[in-house]
PDB file of N, CA and C in Angstrom:
ATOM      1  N   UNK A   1       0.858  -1.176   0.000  1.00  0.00           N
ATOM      2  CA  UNK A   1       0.000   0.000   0.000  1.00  0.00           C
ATOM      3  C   UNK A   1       0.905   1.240   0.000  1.00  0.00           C
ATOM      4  N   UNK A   2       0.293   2.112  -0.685  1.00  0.00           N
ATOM      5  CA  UNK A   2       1.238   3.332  -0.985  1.00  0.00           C
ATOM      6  C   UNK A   2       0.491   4.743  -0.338  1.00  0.00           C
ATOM      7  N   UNK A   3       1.245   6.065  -0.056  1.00  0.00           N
ATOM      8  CA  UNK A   3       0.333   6.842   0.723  1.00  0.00           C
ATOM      9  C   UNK A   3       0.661   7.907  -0.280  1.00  0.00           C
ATOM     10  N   UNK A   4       1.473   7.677  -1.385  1.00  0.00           N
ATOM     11  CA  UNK A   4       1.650   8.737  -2.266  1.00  0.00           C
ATOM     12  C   UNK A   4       0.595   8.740  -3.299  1.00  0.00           C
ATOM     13  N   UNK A   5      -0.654   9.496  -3.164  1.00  0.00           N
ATOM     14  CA  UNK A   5      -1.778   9.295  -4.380  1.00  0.00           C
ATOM     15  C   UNK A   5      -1.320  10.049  -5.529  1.00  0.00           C
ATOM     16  N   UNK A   6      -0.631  11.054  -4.985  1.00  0.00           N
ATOM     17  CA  UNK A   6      -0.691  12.310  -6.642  1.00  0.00           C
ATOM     18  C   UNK A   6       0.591  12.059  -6.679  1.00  0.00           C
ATOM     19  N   UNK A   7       1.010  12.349  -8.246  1.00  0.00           N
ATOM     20  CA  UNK A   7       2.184  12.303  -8.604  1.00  0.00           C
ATOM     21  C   UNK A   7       2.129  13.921  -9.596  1.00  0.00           C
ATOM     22  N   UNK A   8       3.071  14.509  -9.856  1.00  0.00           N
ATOM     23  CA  UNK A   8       3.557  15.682 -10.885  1.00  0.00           C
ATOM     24  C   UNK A   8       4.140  14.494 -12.314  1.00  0.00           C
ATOM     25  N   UNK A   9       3.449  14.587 -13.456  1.00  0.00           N
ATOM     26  CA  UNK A   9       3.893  14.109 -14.598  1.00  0.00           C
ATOM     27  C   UNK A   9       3.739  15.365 -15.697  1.00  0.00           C
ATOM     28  N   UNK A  10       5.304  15.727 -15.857  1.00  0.00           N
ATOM     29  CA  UNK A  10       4.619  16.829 -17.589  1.00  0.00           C
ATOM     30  C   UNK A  10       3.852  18.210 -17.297  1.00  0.00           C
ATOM     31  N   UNK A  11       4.634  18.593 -15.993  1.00  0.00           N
ATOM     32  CA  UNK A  11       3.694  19.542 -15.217  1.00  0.00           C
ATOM     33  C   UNK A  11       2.054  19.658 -15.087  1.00  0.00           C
ATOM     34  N   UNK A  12       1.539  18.147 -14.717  1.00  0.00           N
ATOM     35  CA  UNK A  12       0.731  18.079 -14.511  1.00  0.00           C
ATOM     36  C   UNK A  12      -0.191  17.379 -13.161  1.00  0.00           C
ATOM     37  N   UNK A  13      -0.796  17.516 -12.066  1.00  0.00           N
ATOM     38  CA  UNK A  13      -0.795  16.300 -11.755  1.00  0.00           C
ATOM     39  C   UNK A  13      -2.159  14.848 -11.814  1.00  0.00           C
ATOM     40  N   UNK A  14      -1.716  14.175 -11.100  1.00  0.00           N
ATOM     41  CA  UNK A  14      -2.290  13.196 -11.900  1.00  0.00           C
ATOM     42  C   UNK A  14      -2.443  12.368 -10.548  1.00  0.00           C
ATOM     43  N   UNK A  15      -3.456  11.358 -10.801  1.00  0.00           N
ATOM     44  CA  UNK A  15      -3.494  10.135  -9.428  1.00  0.00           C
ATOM     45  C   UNK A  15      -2.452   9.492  -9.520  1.00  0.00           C
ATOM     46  N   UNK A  16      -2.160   9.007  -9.107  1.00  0.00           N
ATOM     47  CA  UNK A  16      -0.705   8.201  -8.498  1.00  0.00           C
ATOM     48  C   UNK A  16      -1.001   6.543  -9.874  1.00  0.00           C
ATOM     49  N   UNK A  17      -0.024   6.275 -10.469  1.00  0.00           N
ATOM     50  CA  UNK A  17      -0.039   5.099 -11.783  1.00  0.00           C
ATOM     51  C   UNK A  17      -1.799   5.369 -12.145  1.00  0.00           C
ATOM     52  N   UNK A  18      -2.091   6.071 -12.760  1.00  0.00           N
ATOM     53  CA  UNK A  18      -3.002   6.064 -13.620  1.00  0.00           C
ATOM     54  C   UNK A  18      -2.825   7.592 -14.635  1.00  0.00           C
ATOM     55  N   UNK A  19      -3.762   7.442 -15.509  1.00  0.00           N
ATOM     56  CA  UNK A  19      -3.865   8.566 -16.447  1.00  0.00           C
ATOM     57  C   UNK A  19      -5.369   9.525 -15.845  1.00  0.00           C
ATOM     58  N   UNK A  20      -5.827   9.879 -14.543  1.00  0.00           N
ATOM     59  CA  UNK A  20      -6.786  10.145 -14.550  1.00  0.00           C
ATOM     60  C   UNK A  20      -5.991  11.790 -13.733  1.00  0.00           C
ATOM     61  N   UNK A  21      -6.636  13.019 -14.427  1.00  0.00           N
ATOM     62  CA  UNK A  21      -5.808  14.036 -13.391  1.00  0.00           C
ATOM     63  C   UNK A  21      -6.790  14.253 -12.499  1.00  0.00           C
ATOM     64  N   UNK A  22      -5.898  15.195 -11.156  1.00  0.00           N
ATOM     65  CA  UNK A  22      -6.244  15.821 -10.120  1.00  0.00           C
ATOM     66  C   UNK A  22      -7.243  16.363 -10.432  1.00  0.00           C
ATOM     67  N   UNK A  23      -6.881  17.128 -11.520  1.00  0.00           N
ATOM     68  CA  UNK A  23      -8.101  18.115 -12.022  1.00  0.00           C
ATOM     69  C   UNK A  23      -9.630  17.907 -11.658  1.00  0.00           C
ATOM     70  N   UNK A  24      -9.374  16.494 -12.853  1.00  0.00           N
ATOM     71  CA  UNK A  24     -10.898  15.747 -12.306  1.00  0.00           C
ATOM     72  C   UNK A  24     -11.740  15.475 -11.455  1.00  0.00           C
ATOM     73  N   UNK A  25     -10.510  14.953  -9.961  1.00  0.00           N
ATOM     74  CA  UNK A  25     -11.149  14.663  -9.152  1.00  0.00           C
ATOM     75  C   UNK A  25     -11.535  16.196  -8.079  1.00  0.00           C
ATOM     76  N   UNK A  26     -10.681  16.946  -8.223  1.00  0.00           N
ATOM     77  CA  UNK A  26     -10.833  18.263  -7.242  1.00  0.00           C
ATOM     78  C   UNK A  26     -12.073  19.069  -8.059  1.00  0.00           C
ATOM     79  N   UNK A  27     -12.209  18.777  -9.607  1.00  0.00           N
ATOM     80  CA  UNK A  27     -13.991  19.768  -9.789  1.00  0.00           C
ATOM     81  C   UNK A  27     -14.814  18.986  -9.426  1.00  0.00           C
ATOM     82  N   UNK A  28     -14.870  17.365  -9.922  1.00  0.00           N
ATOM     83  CA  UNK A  28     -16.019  16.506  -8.978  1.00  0.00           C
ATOM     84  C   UNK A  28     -16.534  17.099  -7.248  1.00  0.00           C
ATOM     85  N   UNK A  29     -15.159  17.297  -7.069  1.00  0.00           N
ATOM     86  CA  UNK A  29     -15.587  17.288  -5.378  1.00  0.00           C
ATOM     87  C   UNK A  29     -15.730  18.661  -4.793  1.00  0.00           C
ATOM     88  N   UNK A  30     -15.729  19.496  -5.490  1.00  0.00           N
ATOM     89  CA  UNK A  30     -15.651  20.870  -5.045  1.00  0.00           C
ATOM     90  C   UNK A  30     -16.959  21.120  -5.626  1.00  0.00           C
ATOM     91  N   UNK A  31     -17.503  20.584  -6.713  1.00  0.00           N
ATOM     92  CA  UNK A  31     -19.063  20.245  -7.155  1.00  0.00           C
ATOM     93  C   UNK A  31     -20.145  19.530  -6.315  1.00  0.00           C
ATOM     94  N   UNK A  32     -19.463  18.918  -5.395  1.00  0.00           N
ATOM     95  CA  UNK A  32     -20.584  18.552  -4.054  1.00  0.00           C
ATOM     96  C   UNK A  32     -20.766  16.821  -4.510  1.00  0.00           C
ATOM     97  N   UNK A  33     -19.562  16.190  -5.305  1.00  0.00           N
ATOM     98  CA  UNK A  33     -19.932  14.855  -5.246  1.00  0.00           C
ATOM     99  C   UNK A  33     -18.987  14.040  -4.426  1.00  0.00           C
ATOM    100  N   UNK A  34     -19.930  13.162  -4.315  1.00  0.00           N
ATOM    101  CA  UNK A  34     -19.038  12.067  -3.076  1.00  0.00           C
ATOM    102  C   UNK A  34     -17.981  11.328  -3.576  1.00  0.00           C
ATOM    103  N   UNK A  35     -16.833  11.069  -2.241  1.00  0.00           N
ATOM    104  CA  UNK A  35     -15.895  10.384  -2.989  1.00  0.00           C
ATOM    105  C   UNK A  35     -16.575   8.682  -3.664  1.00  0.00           C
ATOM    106  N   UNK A  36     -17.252   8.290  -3.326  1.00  0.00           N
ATOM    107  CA  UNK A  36     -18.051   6.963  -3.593  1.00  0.00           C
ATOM    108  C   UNK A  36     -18.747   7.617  -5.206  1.00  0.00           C
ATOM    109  N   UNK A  37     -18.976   8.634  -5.641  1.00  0.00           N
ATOM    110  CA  UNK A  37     -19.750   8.489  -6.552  1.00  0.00           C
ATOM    111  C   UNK A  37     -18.612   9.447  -7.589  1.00  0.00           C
ATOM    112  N   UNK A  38     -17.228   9.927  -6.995  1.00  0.00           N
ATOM    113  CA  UNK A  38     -15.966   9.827  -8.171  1.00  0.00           C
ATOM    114  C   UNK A  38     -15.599   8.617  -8.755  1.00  0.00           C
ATOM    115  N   UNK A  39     -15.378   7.686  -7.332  1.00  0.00           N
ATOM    116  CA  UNK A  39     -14.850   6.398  -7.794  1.00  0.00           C
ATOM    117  C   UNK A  39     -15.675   5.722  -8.858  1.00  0.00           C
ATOM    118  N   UNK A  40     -17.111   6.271  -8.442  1.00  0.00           N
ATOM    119  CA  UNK A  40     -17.694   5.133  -9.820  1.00  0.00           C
ATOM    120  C   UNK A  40     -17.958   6.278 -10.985  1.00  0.00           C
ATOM    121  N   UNK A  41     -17.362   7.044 -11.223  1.00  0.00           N
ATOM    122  CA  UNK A  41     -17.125   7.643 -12.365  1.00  0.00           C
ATOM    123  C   UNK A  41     -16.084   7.637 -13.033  1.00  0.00           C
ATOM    124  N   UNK A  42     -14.601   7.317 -12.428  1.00  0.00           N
ATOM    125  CA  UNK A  42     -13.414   7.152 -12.458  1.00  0.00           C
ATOM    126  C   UNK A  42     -13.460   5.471 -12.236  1.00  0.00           C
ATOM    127  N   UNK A  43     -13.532   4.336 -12.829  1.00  0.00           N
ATOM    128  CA  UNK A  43     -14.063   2.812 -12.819  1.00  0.00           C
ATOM    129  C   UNK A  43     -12.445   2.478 -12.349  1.00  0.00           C
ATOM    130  N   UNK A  44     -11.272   3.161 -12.709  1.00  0.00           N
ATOM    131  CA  UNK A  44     -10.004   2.715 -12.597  1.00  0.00           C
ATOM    132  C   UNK A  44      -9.209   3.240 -11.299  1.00  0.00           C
ATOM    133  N   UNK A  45     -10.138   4.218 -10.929  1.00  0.00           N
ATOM    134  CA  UNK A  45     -10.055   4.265  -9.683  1.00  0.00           C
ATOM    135  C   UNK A  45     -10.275   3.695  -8.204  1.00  0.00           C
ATOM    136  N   UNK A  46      -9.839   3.237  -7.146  1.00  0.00           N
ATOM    137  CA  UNK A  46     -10.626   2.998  -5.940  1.00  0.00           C
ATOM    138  C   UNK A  46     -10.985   3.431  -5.150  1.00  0.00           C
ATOM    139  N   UNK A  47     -11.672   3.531  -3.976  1.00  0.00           N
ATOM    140  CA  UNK A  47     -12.119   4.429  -3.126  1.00  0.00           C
ATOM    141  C   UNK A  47     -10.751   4.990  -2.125  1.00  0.00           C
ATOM    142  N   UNK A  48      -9.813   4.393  -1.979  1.00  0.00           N
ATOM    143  CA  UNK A  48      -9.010   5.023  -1.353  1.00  0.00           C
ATOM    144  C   UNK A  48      -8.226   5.742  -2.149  1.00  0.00           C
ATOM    145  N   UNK A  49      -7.926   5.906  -3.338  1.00  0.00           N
ATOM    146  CA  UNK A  49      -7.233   6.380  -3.953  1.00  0.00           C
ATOM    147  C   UNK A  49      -7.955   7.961  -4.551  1.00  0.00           C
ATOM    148  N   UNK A  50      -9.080   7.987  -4.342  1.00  0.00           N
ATOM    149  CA  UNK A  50      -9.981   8.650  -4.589  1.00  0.00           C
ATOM    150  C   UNK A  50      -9.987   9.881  -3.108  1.00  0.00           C
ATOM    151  N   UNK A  51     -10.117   9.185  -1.967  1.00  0.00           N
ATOM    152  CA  UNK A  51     -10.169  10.007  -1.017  1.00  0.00           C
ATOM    153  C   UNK A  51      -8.456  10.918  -0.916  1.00  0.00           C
ATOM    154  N   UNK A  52      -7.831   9.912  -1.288  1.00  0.00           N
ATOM    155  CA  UNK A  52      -6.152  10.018  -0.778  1.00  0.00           C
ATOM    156  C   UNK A  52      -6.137  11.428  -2.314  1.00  0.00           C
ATOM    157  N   UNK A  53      -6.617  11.336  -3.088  1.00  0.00           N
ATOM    158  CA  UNK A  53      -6.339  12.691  -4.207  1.00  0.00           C
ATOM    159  C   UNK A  53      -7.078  13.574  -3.811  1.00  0.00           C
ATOM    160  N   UNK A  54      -8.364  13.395  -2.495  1.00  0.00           N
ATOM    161  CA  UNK A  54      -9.113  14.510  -1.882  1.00  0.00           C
ATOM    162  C   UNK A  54      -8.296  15.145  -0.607  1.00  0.00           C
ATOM    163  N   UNK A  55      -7.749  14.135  -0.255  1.00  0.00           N
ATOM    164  CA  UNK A  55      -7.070  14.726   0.657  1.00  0.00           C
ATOM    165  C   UNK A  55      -6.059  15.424   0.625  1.00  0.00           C
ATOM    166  N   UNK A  56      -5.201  15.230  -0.230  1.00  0.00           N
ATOM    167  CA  UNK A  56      -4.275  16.030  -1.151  1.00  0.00           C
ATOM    168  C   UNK A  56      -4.142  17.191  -1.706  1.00  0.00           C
ATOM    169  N   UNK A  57      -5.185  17.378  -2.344  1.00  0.00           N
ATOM    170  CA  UNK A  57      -6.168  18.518  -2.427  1.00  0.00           C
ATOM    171  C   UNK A  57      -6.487  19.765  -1.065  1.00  0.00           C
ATOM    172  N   UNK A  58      -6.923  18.991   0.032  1.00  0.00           N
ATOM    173  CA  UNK A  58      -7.254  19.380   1.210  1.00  0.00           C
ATOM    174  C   UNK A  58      -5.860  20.170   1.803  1.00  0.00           C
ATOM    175  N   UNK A  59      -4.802  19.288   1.796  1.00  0.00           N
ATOM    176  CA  UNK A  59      -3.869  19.675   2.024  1.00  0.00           C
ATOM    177  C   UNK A  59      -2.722  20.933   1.950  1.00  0.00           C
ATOM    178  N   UNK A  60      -2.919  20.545  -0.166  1.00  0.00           N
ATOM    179  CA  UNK A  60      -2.250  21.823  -0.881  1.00  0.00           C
ATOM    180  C   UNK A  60      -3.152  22.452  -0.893  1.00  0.00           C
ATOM    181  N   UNK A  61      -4.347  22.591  -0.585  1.00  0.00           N
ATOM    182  CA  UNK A  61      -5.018  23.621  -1.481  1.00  0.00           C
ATOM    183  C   UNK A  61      -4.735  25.039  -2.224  1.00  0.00           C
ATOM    184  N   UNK A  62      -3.938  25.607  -1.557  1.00  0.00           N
ATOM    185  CA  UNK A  62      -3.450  27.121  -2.328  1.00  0.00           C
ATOM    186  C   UNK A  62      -2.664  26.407  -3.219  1.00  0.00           C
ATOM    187  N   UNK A  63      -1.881  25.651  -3.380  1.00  0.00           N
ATOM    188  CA  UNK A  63      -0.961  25.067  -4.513  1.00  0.00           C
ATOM    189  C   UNK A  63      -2.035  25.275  -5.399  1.00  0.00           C
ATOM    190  N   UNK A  64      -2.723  23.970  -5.398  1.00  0.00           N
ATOM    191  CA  UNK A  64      -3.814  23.414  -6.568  1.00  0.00           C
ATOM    192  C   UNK A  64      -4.447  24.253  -6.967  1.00  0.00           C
ATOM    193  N   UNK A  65      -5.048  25.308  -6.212  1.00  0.00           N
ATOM    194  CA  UNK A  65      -5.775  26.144  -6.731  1.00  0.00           C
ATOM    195  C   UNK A  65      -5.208  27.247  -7.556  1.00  0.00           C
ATOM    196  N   UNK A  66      -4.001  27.239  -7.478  1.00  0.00           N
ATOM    197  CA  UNK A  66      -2.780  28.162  -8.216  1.00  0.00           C
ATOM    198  C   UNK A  66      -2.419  27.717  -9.744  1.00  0.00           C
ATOM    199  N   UNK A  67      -2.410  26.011  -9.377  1.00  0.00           N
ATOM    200  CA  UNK A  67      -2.174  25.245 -10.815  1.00  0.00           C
ATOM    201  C   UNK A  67      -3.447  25.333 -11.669  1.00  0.00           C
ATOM    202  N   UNK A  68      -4.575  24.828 -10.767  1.00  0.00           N
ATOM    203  CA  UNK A  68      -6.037  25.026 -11.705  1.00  0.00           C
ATOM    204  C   UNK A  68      -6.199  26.349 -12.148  1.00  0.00           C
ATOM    205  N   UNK A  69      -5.874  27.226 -11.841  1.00  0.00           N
ATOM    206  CA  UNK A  69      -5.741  28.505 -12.398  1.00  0.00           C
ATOM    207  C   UNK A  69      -4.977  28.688 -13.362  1.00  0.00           C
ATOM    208  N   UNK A  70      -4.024  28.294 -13.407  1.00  0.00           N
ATOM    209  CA  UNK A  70      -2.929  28.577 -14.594  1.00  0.00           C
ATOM    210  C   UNK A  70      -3.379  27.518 -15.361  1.00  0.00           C
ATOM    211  N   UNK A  71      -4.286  26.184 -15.143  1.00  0.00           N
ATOM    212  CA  UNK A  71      -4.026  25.680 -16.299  1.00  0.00           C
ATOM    213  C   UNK A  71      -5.512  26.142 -17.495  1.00  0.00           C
ATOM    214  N   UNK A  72      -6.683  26.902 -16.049  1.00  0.00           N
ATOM    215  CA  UNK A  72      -7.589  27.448 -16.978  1.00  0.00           C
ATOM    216  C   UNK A  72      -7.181  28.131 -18.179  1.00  0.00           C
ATOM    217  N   UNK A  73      -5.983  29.407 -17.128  1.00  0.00           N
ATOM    218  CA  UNK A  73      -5.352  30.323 -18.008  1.00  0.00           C
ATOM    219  C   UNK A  73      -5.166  29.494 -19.603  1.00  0.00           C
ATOM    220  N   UNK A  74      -4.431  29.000 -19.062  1.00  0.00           N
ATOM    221  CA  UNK A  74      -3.740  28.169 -20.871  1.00  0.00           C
ATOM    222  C   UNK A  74      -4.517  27.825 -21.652  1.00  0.00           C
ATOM    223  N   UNK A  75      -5.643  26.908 -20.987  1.00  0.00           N
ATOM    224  CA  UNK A  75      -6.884  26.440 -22.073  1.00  0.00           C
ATOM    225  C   UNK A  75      -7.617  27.730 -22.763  1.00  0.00           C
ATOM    226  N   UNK A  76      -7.645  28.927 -21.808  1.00  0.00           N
ATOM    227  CA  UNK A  76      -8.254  29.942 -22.529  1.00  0.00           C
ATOM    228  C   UNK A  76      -7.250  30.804 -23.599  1.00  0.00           C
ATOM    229  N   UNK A  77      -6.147  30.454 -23.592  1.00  0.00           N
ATOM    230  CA  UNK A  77      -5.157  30.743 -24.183  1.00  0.00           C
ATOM    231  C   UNK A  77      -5.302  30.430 -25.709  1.00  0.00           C
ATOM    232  N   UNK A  78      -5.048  29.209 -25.436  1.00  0.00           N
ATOM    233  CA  UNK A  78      -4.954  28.331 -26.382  1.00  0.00           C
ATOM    234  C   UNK A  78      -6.680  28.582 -27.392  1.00  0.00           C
ATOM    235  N   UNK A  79      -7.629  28.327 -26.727  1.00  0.00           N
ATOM    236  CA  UNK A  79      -8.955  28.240 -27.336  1.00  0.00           C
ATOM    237  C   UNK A  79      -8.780  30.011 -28.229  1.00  0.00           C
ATOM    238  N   UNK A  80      -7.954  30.612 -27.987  1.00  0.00           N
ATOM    239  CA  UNK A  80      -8.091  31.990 -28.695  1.00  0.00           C
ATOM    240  C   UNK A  80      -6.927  32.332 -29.212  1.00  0.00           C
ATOM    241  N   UNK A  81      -6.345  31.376 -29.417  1.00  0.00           N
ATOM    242  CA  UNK A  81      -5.404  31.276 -30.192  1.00  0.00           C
ATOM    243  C   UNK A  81      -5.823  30.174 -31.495  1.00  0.00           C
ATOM    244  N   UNK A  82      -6.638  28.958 -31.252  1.00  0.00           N
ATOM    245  CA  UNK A  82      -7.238  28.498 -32.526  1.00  0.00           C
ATOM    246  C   UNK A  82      -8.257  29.316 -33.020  1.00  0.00           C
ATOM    247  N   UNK A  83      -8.920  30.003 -32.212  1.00  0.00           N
ATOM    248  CA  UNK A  83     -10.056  31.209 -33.106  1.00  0.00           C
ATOM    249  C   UNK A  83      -9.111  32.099 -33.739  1.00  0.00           C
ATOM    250  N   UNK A  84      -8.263  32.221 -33.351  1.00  0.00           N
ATOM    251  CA  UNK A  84      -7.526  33.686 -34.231  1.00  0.00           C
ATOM    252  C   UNK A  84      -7.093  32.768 -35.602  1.00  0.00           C
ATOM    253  N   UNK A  85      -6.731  31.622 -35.559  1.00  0.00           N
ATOM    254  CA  UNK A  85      -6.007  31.113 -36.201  1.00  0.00           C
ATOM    255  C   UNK A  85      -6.577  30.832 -37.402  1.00  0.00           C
ATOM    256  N   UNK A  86      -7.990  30.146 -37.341  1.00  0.00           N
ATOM    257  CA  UNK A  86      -9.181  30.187 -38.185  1.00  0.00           C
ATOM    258  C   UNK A  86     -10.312  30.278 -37.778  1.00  0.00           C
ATOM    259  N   UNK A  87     -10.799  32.086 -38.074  1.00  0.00           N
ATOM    260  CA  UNK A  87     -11.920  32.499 -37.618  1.00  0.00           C
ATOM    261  C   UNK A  87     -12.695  32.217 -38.703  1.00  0.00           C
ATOM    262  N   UNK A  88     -12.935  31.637 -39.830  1.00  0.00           N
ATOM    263  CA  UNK A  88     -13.992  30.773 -40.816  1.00  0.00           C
ATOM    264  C   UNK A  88     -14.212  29.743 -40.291  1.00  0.00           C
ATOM    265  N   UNK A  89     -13.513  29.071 -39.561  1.00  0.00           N
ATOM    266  CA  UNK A  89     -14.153  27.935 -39.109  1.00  0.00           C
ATOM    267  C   UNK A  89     -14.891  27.373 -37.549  1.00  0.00           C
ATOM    268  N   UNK A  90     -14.879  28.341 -37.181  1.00  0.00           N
ATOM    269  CA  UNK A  90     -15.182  29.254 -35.880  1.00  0.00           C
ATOM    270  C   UNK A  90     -16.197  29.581 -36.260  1.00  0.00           C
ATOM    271  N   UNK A  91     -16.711  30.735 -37.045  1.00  0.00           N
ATOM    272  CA  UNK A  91     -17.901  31.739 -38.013  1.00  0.00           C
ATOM    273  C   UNK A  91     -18.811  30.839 -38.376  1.00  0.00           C
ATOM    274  N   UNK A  92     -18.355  29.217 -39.203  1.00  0.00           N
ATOM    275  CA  UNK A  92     -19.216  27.782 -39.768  1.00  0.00           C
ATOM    276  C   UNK A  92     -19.456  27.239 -38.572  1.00  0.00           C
ATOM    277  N   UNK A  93     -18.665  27.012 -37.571  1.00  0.00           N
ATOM    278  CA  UNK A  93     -19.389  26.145 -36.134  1.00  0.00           C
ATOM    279  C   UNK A  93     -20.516  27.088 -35.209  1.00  0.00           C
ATOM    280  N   UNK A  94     -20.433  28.714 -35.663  1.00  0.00           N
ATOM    281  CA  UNK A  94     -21.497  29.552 -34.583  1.00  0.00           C
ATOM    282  C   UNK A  94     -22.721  29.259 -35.787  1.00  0.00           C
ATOM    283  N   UNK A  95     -22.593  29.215 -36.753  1.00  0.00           N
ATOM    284  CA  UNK A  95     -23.673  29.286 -37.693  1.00  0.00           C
ATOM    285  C   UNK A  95     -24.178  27.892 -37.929  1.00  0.00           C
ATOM    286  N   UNK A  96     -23.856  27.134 -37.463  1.00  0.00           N
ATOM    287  CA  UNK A  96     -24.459  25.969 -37.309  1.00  0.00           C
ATOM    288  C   UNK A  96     -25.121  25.545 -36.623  1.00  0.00           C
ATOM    289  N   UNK A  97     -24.746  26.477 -35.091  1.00  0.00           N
ATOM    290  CA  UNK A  97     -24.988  25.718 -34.074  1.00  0.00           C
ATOM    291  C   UNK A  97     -26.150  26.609 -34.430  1.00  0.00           C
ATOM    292  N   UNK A  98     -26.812  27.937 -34.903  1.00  0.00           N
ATOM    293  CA  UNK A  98     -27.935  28.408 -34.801  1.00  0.00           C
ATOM    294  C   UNK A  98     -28.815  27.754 -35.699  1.00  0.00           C
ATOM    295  N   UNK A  99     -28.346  27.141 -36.524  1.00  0.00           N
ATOM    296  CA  UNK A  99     -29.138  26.153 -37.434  1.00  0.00           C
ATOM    297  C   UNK A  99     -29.483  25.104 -37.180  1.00  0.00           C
ATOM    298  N   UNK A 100     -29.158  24.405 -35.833  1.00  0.00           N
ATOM    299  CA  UNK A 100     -29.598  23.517 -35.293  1.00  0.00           C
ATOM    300  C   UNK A 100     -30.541  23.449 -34.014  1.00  0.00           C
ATOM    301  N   UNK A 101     -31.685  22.996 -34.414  1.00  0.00           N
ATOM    302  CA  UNK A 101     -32.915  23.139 -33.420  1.00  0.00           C
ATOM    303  C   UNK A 101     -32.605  22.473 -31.825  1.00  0.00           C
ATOM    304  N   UNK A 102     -32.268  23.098 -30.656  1.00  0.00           N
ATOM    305  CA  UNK A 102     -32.543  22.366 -29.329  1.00  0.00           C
ATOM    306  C   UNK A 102     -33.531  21.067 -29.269  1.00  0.00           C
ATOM    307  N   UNK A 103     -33.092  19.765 -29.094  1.00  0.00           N
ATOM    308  CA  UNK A 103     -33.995  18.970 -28.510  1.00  0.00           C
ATOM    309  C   UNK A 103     -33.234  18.638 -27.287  1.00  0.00           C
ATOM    310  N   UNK A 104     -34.488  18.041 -26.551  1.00  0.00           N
ATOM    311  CA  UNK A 104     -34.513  17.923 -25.178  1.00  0.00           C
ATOM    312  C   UNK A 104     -35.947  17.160 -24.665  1.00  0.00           C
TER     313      UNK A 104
END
């Protein structure tokens, strides 16, 4: 048994031998879901491994919340950096989406 859940891979982090990030599990749970109902959303996960990346969380929190910030930053970065890149195809996905009727 291991007590190290998170690992830093690629400046990222991540649960400890899996591909599932922190990320995931700290918006699940900051969203008001249980660690029992991450784990069964995360199938490769277990319940201790699940609490042990909450607790982690609990721990760093100003860290994590520093990284989830910077990594919003980037995604919003990046997402406006492919619109600049090709705003026709950007212009065809808004005009589509109004051409397509809501069902529900």
């Amino acid at each position: 048994m291991t007590d190290a859940y998170v690992e830093e891979r690629d400046g990222a982090y991540m649960v400890a031998g899996t591909r599932v990030s922190l990320d995931s599990i700290v918006y699940a749970f900051v969203d008001g879901q249980s660690a029992e109902a991450i784990a069964q959303a995360f199938p490769v996960l277990n319940l201790e491994q699940v609490y042990g990346a909450i607790t982690y969380y609990l721990a760093h929190r100003d860290d994590v919340d520093r990284y989830l910030e910077g990594r919003r930053q980037d995604f919003a970065a990046a997402r406006q950096a492919a619109r600049d890149a090709d705003p026709m195809f950007y212009q065809k996905l808004a005009d589509a989406k109004k051409q397509t009727p809501l069902t529900r």
